[in-house]
Protein backbone atom coordinates (compact mmCIF):
# COMPACT_ATOMS: atom_id res chain seq x y z
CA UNK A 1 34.69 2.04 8.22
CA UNK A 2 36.29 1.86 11.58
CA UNK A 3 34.98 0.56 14.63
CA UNK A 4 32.44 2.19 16.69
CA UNK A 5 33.98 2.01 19.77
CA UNK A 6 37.78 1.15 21.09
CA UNK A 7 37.34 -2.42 22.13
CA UNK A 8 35.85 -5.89 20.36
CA UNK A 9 33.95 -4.06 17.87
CA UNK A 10 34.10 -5.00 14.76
CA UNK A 11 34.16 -3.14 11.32
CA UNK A 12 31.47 -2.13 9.46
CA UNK A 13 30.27 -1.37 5.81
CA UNK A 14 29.78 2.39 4.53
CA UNK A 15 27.06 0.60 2.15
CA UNK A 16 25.04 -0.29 5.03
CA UNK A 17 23.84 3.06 5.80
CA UNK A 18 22.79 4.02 2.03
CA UNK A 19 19.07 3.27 2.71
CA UNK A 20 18.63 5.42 6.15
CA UNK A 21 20.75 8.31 4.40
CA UNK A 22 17.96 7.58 1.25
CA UNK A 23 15.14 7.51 3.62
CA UNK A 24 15.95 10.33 5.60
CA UNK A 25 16.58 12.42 2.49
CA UNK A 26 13.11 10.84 1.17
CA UNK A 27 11.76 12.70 4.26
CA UNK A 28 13.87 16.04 4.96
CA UNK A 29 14.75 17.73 1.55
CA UNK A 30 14.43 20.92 -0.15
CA UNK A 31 10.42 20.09 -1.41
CA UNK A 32 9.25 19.74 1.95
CA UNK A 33 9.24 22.87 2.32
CA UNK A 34 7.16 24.25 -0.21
CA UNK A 35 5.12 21.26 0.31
CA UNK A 36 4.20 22.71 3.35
CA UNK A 37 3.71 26.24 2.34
CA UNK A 38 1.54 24.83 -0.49
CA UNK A 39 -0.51 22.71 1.99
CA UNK A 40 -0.75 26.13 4.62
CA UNK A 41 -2.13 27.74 1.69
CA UNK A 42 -4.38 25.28 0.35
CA UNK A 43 -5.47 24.47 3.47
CA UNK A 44 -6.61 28.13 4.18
CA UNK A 45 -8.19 28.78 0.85
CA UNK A 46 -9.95 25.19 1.20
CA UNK A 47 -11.39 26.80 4.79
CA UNK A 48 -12.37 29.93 4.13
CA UNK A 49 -14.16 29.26 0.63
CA UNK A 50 -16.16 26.33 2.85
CA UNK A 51 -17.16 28.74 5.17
CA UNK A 52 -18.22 31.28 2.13
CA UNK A 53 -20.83 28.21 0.96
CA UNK A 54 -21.88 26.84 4.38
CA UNK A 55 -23.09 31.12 4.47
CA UNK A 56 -25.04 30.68 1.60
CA UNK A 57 -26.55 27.65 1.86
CA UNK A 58 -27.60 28.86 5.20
CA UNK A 59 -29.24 32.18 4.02
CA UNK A 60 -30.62 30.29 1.11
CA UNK A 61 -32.39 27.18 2.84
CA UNK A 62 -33.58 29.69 5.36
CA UNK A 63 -31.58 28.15 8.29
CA UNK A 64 -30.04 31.49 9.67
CA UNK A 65 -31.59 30.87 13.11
CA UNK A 66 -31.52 26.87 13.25
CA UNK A 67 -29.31 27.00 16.09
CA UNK A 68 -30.91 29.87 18.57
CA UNK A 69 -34.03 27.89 17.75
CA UNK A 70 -32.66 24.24 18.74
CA UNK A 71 -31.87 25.55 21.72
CA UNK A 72 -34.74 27.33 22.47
CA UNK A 73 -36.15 23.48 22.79
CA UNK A 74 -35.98 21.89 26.43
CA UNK A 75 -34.62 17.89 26.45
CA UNK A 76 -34.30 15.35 24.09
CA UNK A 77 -37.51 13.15 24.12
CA UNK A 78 -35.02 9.89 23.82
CA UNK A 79 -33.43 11.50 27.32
CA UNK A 80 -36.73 12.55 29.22
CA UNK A 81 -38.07 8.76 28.73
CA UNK A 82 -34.88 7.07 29.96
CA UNK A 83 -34.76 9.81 32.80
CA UNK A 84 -37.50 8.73 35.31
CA UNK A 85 -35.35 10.51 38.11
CA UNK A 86 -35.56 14.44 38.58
CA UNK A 87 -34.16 17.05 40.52
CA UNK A 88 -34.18 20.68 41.18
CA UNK A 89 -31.49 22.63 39.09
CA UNK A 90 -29.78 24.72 41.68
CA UNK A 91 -29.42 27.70 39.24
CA UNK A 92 -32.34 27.59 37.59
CA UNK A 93 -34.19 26.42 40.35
CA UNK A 94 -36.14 24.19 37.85
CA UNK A 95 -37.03 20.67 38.02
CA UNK A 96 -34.32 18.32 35.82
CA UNK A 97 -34.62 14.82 34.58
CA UNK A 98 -30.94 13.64 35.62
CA UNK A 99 -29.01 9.66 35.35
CA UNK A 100 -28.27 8.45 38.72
CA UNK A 101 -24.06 8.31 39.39
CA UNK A 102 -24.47 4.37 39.02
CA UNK A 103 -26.34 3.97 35.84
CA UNK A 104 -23.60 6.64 34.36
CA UNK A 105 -20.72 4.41 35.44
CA UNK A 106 -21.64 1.64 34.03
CA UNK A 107 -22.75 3.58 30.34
CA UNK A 108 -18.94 4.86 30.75
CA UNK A 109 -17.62 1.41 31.38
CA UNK A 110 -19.89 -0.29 28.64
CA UNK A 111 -18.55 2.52 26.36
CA UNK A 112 -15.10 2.30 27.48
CA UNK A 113 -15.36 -1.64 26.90
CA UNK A 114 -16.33 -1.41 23.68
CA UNK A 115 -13.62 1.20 22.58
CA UNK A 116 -11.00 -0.61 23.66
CA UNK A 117 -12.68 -3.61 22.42
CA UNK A 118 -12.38 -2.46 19.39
């Protein structure tokens, strides 16, 4: 094939670029396509027939209210111990167990350690 460019380059192979051309045709073909129509369907049926079960399983184990019930409940006991430290809620005008800005900076930079850790 000719050169690239007008000066010092030299020539190159047509053969060279048979596996990109294979690759890219791996890639970006005609079945990609339905592929993804196949996988927008799937994908919805998978959803909504989830949904259908998580319904029944909820009506059946009796767990319609679970939620409004959960958060009926004030604190997490595991929070209220660490949490010597209250103050009032300014909305509620309720006393709060609350971290202090320092012990939350250095949870986020033990956390943040160990993320990037690992």
């Amino acid at each position: 094939m000719c050169p690239l460019c007008d000066k010092k380059c030299p020539f190159w192979k047509l053969n060279s670029t048979c596996l990109s051309s294979w690759q890219s045709h791996l890639f970006d073909n005609e079945g990609t396509v339905f592929f993804a129509i196949f996988m927008g369907i799937w994908v919805t049926l998978f959803l909504e027939f989830w949904k259908r079960r998580q319904a029944r399983l909820e009506y059946e184990w009796d767990l319609v209210d679970f939620e409004e019930e959960q958060q009926q409940l004030q604190i997490r006991p595991e929070f209220e111990i660490k949490c010597t430290n209250r103050r009032q809620n300014k909305i509620t005008q309720e006393m709060e167990p609350y971290l202090p800005v320092t012990s939350k900076c250095a949870r986020f930079c033990l956390s943040g350690a160990t993320v990037i850790f690992w």
